[in-house]
Protein backbone atom coordinates (compact mmCIF):
# COMPACT_ATOMS: atom_id res chain seq x y z
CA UNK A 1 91.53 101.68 12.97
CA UNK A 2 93.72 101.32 9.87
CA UNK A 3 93.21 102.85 6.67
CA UNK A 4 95.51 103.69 3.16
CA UNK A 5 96.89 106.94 2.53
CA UNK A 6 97.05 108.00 -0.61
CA UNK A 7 99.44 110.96 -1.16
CA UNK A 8 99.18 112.88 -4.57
CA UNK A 9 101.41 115.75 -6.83
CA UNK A 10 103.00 118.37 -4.72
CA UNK A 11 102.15 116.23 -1.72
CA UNK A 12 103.98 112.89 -2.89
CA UNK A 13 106.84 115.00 -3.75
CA UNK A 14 107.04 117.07 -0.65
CA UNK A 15 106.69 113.87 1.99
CA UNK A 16 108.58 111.85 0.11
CA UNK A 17 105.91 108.62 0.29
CA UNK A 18 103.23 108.15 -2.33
CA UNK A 19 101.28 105.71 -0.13
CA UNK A 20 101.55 104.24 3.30
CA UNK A 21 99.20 101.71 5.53
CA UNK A 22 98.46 103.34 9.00
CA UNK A 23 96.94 102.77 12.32
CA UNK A 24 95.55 105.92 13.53
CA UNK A 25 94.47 106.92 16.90
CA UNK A 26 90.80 107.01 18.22
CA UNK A 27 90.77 110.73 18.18
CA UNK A 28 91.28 110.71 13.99
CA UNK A 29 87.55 110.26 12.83
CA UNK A 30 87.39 112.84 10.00
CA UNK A 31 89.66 114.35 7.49
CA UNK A 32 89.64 117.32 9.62
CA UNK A 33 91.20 115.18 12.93
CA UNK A 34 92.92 113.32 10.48
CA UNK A 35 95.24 116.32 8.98
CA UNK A 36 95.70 117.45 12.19
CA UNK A 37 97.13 113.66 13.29
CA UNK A 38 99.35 113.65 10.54
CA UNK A 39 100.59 117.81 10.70
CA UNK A 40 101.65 116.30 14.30
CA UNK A 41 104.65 114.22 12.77
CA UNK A 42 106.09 117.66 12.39
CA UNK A 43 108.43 119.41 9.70
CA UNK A 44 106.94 119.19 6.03
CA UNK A 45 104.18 117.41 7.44
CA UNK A 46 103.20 120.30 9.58
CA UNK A 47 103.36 122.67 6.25
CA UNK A 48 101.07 120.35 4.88
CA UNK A 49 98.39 119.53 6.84
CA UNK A 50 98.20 122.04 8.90
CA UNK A 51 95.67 124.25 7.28
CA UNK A 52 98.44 126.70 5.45
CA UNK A 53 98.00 124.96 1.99
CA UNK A 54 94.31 124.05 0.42
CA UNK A 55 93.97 119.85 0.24
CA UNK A 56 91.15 118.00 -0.82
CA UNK A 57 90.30 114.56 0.19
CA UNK A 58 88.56 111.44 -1.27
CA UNK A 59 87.63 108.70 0.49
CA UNK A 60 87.12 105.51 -1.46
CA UNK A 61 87.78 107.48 -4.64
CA UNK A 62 84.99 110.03 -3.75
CA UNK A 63 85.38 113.96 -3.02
CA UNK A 64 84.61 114.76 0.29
CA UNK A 65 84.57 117.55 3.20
CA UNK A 66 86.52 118.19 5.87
CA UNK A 67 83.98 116.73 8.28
CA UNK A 68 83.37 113.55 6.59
CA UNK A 69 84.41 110.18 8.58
CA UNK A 70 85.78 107.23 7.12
CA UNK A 71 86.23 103.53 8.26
CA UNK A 72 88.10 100.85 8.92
CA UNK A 73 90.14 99.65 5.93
CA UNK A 74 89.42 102.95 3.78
CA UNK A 75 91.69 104.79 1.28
CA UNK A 76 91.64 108.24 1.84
CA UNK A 77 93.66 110.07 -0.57
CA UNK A 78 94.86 113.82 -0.39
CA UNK A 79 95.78 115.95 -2.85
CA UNK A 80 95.88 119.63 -3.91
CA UNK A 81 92.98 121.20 -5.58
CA UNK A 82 93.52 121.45 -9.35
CA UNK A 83 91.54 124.19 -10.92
CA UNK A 84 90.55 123.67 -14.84
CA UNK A 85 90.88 126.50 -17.69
């Protein structure tokens, strides 16, 4: 399956990439699998996605969980959660 990944503020600074096209494996079929896939490449990525720092994800420019799947041709988009005052 190939989706968009959208990477956001501390994220798009820390990976270096803002946005990238990928093919992911049949295991990623959530956000949760997904992070997981991508804290495999190691290094920042790890620090990332790996459950240390909060994320939130969209999918199609909509807020979702953790558990939600997404589909072929999808942006999902990560980001750090931004808290209001």
């Amino acid at each position: 399956m190939s989706v968009t990944l959208l990477y956001f503020a501390r994220l798009r600074e820390a990976l270096s990439v803002s946005r990238e096209e990928v093919a992911l494996p049949a295991e990623a079929r959530d956000i949760q699998s997904l992070m997981a896939w991508l804290a495999q490449r190691g290094g920042v990525w790890q620090e990332e996605f790996a459950g240390c720092r909060p994320l939130r994800a969209a999918v199609n420019q909509e807020l979702v969980a953790n558990d939600a799947a997404f589909g072929e041709g999808d942006e999902i988009a990560f980001f750090p959660p931004v808290t209001g005052g």
